[in-house]
Protein backbone atom coordinates (compact mmCIF):
# COMPACT_ATOMS: atom_id res chain seq x y z
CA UNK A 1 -15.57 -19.56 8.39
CA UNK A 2 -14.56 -20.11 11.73
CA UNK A 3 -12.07 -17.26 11.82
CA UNK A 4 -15.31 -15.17 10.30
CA UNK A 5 -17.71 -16.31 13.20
CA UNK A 6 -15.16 -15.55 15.93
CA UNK A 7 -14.57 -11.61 14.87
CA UNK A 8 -18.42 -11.13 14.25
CA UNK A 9 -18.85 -12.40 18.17
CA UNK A 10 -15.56 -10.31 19.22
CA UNK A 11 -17.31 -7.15 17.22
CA UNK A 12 -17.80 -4.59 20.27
CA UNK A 13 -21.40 -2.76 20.71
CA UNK A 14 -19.53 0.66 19.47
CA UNK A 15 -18.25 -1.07 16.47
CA UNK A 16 -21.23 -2.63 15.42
CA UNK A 17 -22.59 0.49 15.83
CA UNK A 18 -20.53 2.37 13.62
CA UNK A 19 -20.36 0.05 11.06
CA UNK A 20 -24.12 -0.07 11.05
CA UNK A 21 -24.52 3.49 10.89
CA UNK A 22 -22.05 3.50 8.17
CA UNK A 23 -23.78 1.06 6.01
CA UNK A 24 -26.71 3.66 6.66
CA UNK A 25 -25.09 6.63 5.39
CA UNK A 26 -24.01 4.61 2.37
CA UNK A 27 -27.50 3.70 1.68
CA UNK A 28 -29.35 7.44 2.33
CA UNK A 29 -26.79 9.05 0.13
CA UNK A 30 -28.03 6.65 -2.61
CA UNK A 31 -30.84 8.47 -1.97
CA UNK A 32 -29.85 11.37 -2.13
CA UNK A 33 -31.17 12.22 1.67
CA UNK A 34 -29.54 14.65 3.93
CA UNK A 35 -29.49 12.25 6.52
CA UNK A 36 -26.83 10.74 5.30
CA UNK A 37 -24.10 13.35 6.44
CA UNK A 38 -25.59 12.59 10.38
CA UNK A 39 -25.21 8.82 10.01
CA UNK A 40 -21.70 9.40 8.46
CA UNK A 41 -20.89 12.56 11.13
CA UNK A 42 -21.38 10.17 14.15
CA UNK A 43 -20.20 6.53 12.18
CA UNK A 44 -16.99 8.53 12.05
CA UNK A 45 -16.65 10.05 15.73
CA UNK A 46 -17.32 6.37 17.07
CA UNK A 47 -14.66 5.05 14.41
CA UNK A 48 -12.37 7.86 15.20
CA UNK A 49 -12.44 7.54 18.78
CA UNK A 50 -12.20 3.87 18.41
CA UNK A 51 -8.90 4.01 15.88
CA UNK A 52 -7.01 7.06 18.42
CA UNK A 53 -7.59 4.06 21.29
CA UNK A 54 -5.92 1.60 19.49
CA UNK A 55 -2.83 4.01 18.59
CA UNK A 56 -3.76 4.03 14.98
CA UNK A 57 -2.67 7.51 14.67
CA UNK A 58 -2.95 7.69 10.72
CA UNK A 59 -6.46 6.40 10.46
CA UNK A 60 -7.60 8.82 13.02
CA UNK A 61 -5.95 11.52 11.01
CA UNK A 62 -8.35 10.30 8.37
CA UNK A 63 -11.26 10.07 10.04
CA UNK A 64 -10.74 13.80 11.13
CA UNK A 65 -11.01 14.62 7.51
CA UNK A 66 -13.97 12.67 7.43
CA UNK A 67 -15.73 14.44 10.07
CA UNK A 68 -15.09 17.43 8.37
CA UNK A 69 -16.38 16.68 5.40
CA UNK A 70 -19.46 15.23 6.57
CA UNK A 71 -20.66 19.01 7.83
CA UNK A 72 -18.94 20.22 4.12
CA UNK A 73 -21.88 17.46 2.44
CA UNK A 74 -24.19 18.37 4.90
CA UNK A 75 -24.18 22.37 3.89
CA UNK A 76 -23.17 21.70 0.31
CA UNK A 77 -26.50 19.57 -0.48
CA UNK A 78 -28.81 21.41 2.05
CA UNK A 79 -27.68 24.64 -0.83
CA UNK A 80 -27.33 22.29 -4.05
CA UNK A 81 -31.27 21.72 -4.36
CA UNK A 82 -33.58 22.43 -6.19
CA UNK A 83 -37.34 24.04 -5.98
CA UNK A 84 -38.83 20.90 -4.86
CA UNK A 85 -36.36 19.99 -2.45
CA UNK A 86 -34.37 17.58 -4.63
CA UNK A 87 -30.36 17.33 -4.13
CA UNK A 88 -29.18 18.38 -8.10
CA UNK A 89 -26.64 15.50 -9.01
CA UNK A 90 -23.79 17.29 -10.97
CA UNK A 91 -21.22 15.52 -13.22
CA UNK A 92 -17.15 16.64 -13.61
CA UNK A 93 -15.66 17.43 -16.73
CA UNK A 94 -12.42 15.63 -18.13
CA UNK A 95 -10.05 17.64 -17.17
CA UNK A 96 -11.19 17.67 -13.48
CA UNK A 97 -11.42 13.77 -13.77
CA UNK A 98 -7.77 13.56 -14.68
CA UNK A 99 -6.24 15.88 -12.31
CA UNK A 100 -8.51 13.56 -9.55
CA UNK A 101 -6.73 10.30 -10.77
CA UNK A 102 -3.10 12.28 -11.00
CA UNK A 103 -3.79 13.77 -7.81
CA UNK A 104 -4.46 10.19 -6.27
CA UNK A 105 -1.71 8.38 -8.30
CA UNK A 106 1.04 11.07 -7.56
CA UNK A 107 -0.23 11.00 -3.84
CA UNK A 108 0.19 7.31 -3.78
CA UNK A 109 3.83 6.99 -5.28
CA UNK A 110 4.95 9.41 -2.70
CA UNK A 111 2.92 8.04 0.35
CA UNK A 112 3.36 4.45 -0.29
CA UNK A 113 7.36 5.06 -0.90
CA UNK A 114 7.56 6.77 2.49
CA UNK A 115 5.54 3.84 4.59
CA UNK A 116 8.23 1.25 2.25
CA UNK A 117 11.18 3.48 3.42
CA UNK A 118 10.41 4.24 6.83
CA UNK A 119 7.55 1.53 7.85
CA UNK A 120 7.06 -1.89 8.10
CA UNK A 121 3.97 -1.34 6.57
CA UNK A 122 2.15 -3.84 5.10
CA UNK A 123 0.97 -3.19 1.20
CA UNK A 124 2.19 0.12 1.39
CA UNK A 125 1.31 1.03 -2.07
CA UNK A 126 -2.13 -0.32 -1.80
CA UNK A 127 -3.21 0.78 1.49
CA UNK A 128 -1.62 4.55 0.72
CA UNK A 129 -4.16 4.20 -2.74
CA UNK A 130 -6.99 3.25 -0.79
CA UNK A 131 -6.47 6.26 1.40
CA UNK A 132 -5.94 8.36 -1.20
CA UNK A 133 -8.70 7.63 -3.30
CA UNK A 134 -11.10 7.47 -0.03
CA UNK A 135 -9.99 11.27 0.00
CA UNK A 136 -11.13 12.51 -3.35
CA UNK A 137 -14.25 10.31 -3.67
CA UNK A 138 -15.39 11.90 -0.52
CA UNK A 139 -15.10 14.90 -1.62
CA UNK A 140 -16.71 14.20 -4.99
CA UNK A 141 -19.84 12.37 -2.72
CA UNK A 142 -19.77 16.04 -0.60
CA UNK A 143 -20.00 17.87 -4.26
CA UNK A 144 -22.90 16.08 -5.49
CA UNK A 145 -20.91 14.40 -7.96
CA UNK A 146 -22.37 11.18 -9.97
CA UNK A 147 -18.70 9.42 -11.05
CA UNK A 148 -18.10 9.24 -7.46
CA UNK A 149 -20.06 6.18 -7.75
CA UNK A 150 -17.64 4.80 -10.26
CA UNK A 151 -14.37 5.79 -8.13
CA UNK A 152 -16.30 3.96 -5.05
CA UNK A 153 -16.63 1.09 -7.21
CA UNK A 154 -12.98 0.65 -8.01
CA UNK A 155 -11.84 1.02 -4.41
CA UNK A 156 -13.72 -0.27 -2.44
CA UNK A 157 -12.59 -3.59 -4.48
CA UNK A 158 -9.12 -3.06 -3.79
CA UNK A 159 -10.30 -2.29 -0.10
CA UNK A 160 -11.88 -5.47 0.40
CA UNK A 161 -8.73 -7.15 -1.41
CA UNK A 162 -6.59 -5.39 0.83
CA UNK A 163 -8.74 -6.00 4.24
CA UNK A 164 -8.81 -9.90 3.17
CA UNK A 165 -5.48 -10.32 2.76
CA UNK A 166 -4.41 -9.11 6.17
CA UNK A 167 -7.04 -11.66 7.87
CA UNK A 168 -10.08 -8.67 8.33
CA UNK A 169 -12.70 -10.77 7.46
CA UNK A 170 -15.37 -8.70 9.10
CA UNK A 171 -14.47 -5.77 7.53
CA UNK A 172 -14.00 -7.46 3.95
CA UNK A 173 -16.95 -8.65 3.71
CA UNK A 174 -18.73 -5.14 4.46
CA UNK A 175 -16.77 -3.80 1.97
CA UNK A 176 -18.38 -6.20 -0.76
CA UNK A 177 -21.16 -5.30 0.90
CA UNK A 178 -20.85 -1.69 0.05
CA UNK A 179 -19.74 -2.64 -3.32
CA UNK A 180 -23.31 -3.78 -4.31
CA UNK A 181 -24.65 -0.72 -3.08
CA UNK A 182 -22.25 1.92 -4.83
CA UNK A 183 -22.86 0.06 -8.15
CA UNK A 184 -26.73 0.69 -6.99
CA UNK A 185 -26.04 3.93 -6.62
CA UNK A 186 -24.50 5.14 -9.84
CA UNK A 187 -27.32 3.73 -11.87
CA UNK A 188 -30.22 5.11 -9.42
CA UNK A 189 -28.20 8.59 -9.52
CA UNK A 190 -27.99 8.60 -13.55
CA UNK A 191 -31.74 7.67 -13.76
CA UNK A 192 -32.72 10.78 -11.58
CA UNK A 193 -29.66 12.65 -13.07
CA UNK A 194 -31.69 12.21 -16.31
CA UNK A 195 -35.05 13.10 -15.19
CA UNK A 196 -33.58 16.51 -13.79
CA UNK A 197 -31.90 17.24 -17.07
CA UNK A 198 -35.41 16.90 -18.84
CA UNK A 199 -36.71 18.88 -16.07
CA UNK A 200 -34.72 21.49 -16.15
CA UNK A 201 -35.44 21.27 -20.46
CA UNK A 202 -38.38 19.63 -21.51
CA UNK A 203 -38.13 20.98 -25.01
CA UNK A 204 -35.03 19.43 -25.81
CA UNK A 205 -35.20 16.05 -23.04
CA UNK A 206 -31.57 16.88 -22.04
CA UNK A 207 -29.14 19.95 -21.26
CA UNK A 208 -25.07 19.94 -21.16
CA UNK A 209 -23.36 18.28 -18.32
CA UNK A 210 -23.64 20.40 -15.17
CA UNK A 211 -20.21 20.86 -13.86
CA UNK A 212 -19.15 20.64 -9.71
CA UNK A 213 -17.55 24.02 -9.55
């Protein structure tokens, strides 16, 4: 607790910025609201900034991604409405579900084998999954897609596993944090993901699953 109280009063203003306008893009996107993508555009700049200053060269990498996909969510569900302004939630097949998870697992056996090999890395296998999966859920958030919800779910767990483990109390705990609000979030996005279905076909209450691409 004491460990905990000391890194909340060593947070910097920019930090607790960021994280605060992190926590807010989590939050509007449950909400489907296009401010989301500006709370997440300038979270990340501070945190990317913030990481190239403290030589973490492979989290600012990340965060460049980030930024980029913030203006890709941004344009994608400013165009992915519909008539009365609502952001359509769309759902992936199977098949694009399990090239996602090989994608992520293949990209973690080869990542996290090249930080054991060549790093002292801690968790290298963990971390290089949490990266990995941060990727594609992103880009399933940016594409409307509801089961990003469900991939959030599973890590940001492992996140805040991993973040505890190495002493990052701070950041731990807002990753539980954000685990109550992406389980929030897939069962507010299915209720409205329903009521646009019967929208869209009144006759017959529901239509087939809309797919991303």
């Amino acid at each position: 607790m004491q460990s905990l109280i000391a890194q909340f009063l060593s947070t910097s203003t920019l930090e607790a910025i960021g994280s605060a306008l992190g926590l807010a893009y989590l939050l509007l996107a449950v909400r489907r609201n296009l401010l989301c993508w500006l709370c997440a555009f300038t979270s990340v700049s501070i945190y990317l900034w913030l990481f190239a200053r403290a030589g973490l060269y492979m989290q600012s990498l990340l965060h460049v991604f980030y930024l980029g996909m913030a203006v890709y969510g941004f344009i994608d569900w400013r165009k992915g409405r519909s008539s009365e302004g609502q952001v359509l939630i769309v759902s992936w097949t199977l098949k694009q579900h399990a090239l996602a998870v090989g994608f992520v697992a293949v990209a973690t056996l080869v990542n996290g084998w090249v930080l054991a090999a060549n790093t002292q890395a801690v968790a290298p296998y963990l971390d290089s999954f949490v990266t990995w999966g941060s990727v594609v859920t992103t880009i399933m958030v940016a594409r409307r897609v509801i089961e990003n919800w469900l991939y959030w779910i599973v890590v940001d767990a492992l996140a805040a596993y991993l973040y505890f483990s190495q002493g990052l109390l701070v950041t731990a705990l807002l990753f539980i944090i954000y685990l109550g609000i992406v389980i929030r979030g897939y069962f507010t996005w299915r209720q409205e993901q329903r009521e646009q279905r019967a929208a869209a076909n009144p006759a017959a209450g529901a239509v087939a699953d809309d797919v991303a691409w």
